[in-house]
PDB file of N, CA and C in Angstrom:
ATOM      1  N   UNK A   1      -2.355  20.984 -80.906  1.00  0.00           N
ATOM      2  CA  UNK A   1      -1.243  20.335 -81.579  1.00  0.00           C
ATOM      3  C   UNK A   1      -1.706  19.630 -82.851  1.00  0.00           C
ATOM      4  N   UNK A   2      -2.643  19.055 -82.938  1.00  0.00           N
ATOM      5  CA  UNK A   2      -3.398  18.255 -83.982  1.00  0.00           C
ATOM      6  C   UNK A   2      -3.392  19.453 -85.048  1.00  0.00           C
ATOM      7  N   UNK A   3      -4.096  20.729 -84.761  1.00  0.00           N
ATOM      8  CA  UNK A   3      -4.689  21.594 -85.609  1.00  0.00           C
ATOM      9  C   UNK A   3      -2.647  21.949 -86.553  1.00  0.00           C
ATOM     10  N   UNK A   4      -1.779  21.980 -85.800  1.00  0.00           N
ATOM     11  CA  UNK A   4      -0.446  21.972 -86.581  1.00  0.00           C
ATOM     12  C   UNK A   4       0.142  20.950 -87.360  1.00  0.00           C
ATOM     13  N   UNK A   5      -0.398  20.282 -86.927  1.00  0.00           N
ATOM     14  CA  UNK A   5       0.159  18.374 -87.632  1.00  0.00           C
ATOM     15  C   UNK A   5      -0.433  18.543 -89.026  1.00  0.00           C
ATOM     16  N   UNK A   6      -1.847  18.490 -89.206  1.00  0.00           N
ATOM     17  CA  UNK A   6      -3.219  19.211 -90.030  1.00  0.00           C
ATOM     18  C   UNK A   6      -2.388  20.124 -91.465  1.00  0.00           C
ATOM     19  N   UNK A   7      -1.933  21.191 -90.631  1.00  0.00           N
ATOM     20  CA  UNK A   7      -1.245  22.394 -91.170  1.00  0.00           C
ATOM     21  C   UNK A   7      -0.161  21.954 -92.181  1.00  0.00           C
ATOM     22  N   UNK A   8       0.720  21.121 -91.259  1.00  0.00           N
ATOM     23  CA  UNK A   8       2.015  20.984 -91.820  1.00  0.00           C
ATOM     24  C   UNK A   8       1.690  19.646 -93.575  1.00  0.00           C
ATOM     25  N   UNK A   9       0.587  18.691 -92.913  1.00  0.00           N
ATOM     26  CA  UNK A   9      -0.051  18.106 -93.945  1.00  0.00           C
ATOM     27  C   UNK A   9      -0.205  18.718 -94.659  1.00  0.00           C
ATOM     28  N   UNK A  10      -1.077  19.516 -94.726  1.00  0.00           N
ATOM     29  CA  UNK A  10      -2.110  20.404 -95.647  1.00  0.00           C
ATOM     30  C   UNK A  10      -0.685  21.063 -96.736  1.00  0.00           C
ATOM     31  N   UNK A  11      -0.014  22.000 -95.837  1.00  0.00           N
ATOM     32  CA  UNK A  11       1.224  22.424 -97.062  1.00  0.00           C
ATOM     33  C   UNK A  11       2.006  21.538 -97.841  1.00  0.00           C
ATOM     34  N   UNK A  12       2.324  20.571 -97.339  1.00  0.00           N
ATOM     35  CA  UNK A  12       3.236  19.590 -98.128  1.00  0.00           C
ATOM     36  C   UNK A  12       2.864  19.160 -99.120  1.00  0.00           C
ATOM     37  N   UNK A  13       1.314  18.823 -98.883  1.00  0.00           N
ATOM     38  CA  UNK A  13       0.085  18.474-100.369  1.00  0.00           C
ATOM     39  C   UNK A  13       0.462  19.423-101.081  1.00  0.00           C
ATOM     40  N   UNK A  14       0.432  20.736-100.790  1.00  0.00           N
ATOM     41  CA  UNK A  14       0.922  21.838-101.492  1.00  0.00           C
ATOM     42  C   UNK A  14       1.845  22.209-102.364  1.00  0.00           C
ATOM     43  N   UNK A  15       3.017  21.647-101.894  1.00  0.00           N
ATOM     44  CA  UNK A  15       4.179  21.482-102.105  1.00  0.00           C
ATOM     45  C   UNK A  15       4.005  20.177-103.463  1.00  0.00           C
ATOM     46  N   UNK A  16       3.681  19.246-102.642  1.00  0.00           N
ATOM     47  CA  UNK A  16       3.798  17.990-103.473  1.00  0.00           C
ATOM     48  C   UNK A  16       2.816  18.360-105.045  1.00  0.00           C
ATOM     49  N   UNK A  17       1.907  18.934-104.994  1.00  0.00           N
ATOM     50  CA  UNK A  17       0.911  19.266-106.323  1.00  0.00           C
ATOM     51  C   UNK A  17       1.705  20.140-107.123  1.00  0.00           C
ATOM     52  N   UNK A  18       2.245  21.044-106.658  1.00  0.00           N
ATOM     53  CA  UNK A  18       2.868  22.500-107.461  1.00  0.00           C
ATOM     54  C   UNK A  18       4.037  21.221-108.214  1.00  0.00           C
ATOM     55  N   UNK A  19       4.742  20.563-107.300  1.00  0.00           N
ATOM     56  CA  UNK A  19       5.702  19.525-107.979  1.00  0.00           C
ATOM     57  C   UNK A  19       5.025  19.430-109.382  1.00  0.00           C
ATOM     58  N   UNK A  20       4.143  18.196-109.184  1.00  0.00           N
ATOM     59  CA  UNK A  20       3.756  17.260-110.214  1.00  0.00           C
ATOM     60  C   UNK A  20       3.002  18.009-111.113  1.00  0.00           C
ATOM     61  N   UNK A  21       2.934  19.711-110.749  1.00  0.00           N
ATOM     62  CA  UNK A  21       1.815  20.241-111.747  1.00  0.00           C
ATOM     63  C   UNK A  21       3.113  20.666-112.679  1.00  0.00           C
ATOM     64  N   UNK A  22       4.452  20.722-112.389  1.00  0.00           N
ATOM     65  CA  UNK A  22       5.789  21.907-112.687  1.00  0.00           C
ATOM     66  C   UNK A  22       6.247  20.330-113.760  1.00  0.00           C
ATOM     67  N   UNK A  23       5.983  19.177-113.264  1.00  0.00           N
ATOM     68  CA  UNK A  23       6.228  17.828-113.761  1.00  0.00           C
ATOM     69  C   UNK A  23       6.045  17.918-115.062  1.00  0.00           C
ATOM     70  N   UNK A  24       4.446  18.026-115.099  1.00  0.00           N
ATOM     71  CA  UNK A  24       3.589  18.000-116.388  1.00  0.00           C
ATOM     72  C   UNK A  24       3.969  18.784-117.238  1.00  0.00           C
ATOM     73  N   UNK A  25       4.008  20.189-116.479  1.00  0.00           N
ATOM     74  CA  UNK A  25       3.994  21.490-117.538  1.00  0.00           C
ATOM     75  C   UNK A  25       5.286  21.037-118.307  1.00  0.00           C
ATOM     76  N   UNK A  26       6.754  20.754-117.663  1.00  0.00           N
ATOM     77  CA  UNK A  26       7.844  20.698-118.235  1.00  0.00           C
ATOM     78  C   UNK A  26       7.821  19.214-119.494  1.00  0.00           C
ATOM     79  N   UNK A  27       6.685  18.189-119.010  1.00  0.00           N
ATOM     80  CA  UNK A  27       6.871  17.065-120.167  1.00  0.00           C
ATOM     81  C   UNK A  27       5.908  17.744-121.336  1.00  0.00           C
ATOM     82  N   UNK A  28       4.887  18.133-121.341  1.00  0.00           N
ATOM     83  CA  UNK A  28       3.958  19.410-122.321  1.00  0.00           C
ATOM     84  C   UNK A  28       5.395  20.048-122.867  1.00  0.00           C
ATOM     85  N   UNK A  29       5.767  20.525-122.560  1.00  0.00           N
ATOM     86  CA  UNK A  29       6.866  21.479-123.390  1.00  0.00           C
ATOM     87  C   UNK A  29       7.881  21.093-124.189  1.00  0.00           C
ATOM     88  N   UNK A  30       8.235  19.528-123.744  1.00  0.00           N
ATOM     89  CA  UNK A  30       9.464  18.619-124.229  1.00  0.00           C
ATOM     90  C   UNK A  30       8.603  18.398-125.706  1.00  0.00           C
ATOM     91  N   UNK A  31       7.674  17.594-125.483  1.00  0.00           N
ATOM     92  CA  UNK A  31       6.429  17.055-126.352  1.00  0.00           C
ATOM     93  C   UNK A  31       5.960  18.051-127.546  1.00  0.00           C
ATOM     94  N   UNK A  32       5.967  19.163-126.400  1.00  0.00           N
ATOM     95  CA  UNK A  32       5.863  20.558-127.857  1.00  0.00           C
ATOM     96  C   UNK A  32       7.124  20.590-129.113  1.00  0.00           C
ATOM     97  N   UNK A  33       7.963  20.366-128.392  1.00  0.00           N
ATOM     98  CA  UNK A  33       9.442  20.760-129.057  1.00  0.00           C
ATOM     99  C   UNK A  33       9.494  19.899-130.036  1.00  0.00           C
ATOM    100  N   UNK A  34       9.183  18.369-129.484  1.00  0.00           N
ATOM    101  CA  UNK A  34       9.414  17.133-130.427  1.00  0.00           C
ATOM    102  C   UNK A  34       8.669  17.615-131.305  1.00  0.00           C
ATOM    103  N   UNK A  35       7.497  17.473-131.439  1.00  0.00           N
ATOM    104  CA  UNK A  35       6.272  17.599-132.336  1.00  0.00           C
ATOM    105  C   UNK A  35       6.772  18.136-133.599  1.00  0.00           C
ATOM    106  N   UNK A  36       7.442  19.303-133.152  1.00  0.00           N
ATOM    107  CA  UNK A  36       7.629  19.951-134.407  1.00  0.00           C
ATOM    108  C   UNK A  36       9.183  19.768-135.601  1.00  0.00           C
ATOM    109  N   UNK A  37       9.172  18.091-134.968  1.00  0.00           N
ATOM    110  CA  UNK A  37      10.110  17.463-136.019  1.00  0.00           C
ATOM    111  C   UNK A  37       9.779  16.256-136.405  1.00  0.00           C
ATOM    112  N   UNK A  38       8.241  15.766-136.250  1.00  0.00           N
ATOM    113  CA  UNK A  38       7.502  14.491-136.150  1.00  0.00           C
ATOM    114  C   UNK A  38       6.435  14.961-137.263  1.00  0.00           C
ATOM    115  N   UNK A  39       5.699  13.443-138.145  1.00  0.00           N
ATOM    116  CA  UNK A  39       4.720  13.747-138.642  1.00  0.00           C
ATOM    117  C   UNK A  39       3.213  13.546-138.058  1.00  0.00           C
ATOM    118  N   UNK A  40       2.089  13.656-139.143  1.00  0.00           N
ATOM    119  CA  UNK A  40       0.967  13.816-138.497  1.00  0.00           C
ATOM    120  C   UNK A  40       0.448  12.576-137.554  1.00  0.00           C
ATOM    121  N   UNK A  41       0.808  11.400-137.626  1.00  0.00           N
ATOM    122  CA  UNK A  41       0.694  10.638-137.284  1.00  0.00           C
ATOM    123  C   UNK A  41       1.372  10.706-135.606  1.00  0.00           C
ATOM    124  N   UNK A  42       2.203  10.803-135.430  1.00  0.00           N
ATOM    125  CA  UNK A  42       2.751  11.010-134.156  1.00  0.00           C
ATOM    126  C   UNK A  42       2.812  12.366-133.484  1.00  0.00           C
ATOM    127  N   UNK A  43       2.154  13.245-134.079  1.00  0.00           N
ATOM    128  CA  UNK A  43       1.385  14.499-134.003  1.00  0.00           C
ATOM    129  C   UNK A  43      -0.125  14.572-133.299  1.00  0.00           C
ATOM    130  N   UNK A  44      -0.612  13.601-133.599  1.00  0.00           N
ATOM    131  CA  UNK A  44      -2.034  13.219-132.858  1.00  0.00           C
ATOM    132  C   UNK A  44      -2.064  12.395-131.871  1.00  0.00           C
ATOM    133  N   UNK A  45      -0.852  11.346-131.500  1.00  0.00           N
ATOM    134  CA  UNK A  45      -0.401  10.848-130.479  1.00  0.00           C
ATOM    135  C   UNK A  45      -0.196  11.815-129.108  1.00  0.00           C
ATOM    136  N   UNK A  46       0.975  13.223-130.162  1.00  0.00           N
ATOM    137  CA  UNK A  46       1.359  13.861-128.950  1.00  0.00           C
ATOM    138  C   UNK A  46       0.301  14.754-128.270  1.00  0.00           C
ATOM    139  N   UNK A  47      -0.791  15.019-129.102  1.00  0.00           N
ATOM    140  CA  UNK A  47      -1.989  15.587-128.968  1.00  0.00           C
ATOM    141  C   UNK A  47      -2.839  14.800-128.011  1.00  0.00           C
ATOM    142  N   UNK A  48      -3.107  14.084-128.108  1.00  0.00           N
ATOM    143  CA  UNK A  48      -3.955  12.968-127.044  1.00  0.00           C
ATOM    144  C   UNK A  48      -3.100  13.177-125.640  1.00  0.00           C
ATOM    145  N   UNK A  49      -1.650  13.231-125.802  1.00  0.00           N
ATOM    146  CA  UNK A  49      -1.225  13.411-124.679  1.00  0.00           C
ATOM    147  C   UNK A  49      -0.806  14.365-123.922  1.00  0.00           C
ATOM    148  N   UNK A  50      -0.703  15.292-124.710  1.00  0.00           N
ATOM    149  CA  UNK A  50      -0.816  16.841-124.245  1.00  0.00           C
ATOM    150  C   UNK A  50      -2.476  16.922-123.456  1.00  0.00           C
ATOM    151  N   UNK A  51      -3.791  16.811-124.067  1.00  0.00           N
ATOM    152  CA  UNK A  51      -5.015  16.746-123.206  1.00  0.00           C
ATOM    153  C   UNK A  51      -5.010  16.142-122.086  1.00  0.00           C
ATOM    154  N   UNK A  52      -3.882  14.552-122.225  1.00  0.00           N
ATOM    155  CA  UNK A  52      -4.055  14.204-120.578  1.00  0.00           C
ATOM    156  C   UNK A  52      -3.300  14.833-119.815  1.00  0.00           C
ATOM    157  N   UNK A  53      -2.044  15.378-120.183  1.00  0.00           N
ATOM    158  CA  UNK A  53      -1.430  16.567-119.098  1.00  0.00           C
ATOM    159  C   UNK A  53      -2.346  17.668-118.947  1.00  0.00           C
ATOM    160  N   UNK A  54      -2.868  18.423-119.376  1.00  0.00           N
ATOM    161  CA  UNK A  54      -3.842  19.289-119.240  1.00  0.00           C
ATOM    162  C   UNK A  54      -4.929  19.247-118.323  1.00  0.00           C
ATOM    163  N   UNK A  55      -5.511  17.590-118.193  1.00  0.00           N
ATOM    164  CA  UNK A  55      -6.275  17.402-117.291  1.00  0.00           C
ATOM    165  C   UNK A  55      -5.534  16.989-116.307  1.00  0.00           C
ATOM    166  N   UNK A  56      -4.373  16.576-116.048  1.00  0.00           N
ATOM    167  CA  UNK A  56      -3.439  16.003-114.894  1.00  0.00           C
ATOM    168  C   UNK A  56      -3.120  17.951-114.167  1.00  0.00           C
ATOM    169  N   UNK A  57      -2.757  18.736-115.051  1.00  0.00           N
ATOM    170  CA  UNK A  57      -2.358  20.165-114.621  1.00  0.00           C
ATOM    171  C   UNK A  57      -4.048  20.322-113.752  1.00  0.00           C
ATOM    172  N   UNK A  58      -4.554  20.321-114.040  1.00  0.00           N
ATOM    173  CA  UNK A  58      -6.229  21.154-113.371  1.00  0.00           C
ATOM    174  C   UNK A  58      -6.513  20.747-112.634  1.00  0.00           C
ATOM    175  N   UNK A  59      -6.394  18.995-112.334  1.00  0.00           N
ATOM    176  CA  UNK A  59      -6.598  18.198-111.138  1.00  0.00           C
ATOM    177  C   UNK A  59      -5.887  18.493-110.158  1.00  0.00           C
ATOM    178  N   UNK A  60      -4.135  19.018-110.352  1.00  0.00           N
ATOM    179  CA  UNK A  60      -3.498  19.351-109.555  1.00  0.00           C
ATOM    180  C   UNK A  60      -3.631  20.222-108.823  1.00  0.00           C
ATOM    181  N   UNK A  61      -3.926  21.279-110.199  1.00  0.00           N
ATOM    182  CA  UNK A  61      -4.565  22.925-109.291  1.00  0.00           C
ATOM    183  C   UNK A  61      -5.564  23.107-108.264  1.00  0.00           C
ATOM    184  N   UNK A  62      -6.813  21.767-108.758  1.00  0.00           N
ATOM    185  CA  UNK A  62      -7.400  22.285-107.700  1.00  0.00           C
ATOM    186  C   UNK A  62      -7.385  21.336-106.544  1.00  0.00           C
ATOM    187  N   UNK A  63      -6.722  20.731-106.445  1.00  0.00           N
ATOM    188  CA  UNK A  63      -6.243  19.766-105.600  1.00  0.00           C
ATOM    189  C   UNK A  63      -5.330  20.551-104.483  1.00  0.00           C
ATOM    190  N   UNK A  64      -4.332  21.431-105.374  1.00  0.00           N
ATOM    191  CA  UNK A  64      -3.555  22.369-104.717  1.00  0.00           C
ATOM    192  C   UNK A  64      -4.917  23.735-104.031  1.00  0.00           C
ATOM    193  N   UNK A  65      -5.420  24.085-104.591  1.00  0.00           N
ATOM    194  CA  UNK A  65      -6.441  25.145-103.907  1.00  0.00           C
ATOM    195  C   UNK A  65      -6.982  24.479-102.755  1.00  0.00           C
ATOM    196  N   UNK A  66      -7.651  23.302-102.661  1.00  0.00           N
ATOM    197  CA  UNK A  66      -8.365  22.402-101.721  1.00  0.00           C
ATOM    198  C   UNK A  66      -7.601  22.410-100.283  1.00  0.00           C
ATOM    199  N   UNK A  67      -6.048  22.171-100.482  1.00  0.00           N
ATOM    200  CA  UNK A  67      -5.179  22.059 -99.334  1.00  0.00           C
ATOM    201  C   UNK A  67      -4.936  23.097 -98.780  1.00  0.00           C
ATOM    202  N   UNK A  68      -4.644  24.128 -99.345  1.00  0.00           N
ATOM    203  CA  UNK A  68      -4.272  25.754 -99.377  1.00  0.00           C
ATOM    204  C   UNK A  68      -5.108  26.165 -98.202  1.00  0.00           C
ATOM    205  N   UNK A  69      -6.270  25.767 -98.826  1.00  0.00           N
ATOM    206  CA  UNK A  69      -7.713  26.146 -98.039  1.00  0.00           C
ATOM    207  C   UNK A  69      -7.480  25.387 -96.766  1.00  0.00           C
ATOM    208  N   UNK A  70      -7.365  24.250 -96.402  1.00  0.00           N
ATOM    209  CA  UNK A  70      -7.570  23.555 -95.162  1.00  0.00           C
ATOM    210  C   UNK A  70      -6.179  24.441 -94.364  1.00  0.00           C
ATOM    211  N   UNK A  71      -5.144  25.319 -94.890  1.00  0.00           N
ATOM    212  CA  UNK A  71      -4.136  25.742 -93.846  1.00  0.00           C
ATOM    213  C   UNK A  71      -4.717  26.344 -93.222  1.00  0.00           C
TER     214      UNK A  71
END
């Protein structure tokens, strides 16, 4: 019974990462859109923050692989 409890954990992490990775990707894309009615100055802002979604997306992924694995 434990080894299903485990299971049902393990997917929901699953669940919950694909979320916050679908989170990111969709604020990256908003950010893209803006950008290209903003100058350079708030152009390198959105840049700094596009890299931390990028690293927030990879952490997720393999965060999401990690759980995948324990099903």
């Amino acid at each position: 019974m434990e080894n299903g409890i485990e299971s049902i954990k393990n997917a929901a992490n699953v669940v919950g990462e694909l979320v916050r990775d679908t989170t990111d990707f969709t604020r990256h894309e908003e950010r893209h859109e803006e950008d290209e009615e903003i100058g350079i100055g708030s152009r390198a802002s959105a840049a700094k923050d596009a890299l931390g979604d990028k690293a927030k997306e990879r952490k997720h992924k393999k965060e999401e692989k990690g759980h995948k694995q324990a099903i």
